[in-house]
C-alpha atoms as a PDB file:
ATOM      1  CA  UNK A   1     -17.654 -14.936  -0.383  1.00  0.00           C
ATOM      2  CA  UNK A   2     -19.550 -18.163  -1.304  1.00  0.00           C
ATOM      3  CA  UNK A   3     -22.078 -17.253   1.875  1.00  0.00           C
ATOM      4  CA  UNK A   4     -23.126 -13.761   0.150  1.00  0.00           C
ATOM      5  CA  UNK A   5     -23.031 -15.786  -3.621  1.00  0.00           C
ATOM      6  CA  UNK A   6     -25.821 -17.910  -1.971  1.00  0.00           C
ATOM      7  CA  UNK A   7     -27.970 -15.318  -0.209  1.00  0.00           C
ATOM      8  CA  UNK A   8     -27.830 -13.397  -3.614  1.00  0.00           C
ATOM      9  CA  UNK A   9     -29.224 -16.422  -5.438  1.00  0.00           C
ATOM     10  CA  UNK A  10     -31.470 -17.651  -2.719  1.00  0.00           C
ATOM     11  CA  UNK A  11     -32.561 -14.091  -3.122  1.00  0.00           C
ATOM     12  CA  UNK A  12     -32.973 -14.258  -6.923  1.00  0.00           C
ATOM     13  CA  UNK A  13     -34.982 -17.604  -6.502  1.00  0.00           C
ATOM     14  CA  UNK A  14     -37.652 -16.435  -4.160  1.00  0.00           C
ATOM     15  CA  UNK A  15     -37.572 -12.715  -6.312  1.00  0.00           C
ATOM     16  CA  UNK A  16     -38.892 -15.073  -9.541  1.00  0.00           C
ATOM     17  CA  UNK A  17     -40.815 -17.190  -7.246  1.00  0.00           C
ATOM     18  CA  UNK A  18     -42.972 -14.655  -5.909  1.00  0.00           C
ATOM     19  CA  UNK A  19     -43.340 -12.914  -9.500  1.00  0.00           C
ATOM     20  CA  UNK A  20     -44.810 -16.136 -11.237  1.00  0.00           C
ATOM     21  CA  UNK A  21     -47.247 -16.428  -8.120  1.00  0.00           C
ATOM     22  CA  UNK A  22     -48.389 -13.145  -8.585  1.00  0.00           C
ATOM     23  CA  UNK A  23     -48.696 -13.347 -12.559  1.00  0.00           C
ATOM     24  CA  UNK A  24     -50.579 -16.835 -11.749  1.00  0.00           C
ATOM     25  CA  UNK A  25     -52.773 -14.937  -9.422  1.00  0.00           C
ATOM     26  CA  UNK A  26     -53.589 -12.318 -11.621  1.00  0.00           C
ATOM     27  CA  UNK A  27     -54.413 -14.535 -14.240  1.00  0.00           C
ATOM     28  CA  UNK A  28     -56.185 -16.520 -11.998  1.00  0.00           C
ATOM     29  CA  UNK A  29     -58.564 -13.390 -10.311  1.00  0.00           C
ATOM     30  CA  UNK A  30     -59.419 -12.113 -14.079  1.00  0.00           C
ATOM     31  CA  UNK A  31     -60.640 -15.304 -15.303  1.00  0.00           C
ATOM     32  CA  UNK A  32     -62.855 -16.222 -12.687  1.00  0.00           C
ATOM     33  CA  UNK A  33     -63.803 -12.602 -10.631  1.00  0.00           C
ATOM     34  CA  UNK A  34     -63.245 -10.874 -13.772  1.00  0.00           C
ATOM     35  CA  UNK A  35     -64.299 -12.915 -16.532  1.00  0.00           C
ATOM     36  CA  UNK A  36     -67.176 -14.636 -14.383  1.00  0.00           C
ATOM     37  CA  UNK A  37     -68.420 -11.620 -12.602  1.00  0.00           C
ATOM     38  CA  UNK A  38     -67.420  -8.175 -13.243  1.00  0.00           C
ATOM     39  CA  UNK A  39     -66.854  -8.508 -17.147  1.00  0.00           C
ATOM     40  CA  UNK A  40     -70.089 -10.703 -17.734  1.00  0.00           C
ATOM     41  CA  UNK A  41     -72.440  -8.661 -19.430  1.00  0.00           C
ATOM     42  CA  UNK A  42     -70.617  -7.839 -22.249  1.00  0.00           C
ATOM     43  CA  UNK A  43     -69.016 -11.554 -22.660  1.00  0.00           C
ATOM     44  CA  UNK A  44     -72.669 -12.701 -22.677  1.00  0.00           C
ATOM     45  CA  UNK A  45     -73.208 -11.077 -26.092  1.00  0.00           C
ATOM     46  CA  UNK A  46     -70.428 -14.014 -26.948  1.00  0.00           C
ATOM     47  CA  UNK A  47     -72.019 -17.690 -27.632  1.00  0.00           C
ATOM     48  CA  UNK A  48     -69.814 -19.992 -27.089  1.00  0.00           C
ATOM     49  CA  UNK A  49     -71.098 -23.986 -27.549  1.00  0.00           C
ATOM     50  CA  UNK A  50     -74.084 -22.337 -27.426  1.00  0.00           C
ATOM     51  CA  UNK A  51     -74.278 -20.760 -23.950  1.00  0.00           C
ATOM     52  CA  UNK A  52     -73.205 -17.101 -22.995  1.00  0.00           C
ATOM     53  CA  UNK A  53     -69.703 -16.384 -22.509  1.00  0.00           C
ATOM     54  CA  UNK A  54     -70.138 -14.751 -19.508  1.00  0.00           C
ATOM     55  CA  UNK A  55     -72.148 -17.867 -17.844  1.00  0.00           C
ATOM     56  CA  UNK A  56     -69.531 -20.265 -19.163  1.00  0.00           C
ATOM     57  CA  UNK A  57     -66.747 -18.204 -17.431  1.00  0.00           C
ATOM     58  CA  UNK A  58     -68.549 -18.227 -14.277  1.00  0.00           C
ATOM     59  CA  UNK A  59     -69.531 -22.375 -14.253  1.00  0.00           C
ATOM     60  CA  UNK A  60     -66.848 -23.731 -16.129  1.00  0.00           C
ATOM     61  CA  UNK A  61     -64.074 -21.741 -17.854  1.00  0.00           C
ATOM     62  CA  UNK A  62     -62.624 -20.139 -14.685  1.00  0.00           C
ATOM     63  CA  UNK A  63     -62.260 -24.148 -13.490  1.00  0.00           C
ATOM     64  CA  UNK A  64     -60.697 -25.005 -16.630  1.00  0.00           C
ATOM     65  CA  UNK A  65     -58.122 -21.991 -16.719  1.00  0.00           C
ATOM     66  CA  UNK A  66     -57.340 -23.010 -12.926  1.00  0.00           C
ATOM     67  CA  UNK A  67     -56.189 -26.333 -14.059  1.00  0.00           C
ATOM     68  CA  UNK A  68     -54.537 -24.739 -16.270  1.00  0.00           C
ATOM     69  CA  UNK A  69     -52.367 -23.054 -14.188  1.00  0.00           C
ATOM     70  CA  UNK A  70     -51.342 -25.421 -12.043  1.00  0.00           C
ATOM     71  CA  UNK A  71     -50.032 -27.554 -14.653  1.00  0.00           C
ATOM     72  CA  UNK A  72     -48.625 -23.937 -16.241  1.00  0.00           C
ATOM     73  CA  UNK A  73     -46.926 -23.590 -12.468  1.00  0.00           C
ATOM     74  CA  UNK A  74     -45.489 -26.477 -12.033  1.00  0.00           C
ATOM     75  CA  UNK A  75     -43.674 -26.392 -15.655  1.00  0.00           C
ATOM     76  CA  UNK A  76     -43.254 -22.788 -14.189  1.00  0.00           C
ATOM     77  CA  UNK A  77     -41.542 -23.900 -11.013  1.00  0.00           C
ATOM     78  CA  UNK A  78     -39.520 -26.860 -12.340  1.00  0.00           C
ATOM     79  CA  UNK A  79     -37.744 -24.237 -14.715  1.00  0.00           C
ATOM     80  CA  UNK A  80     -36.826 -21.926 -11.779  1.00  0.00           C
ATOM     81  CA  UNK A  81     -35.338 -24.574  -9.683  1.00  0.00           C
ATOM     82  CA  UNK A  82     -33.047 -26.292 -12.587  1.00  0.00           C
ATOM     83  CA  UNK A  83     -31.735 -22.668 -13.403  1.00  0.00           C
ATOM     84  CA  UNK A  84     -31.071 -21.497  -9.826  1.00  0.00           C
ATOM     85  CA  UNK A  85     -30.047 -25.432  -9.352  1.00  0.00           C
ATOM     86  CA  UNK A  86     -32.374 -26.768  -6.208  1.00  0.00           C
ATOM     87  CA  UNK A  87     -33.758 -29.130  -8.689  1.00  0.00           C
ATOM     88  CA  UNK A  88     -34.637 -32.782  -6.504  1.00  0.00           C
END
């Protein structure tokens, strides 16, 4: 009983696991493909501290948002293990 209890969870875990990748990914491929590539010449009507949208996307937003999600992952990830409980 307690074997299948554990594959079920173990299950669960890498179920969320792989959905907050993906969400992370996808976030991750429209900010800097998207935002920085295929989205660009509309964002460049956009100023933003005084350079085109569009261009800051491409040099230094997408970098920013990247950082962002690995602190947003980690927070993320930390959750996940405490509530299927293979916290360290």
């Amino acid at each position: 009983m307690s074997l299948d209890k554990d594959k079920n969870n173990a299950r669960a875990y890498w179920k969320e696991n792989v959905r907050i990748i993906l969400t992370y990914l996808v976030i991750w491929f429209l900010a800097s493909f998207g935002c920085g590539i295929i989205f660009v010449e509309p964002l460049n009507t956009v100023q933003f501290f005084g350079f085109k949208l569009g261009f800051w996307f491409a040099q230094q937003g997408s970098v920013y948002i990247f950082l962002i999600l690995i602190v947003a992952y980690a927070i993320s990830m930390n959750k996940l293990d405490e509530k299927y409980d293979v916290h360290e």
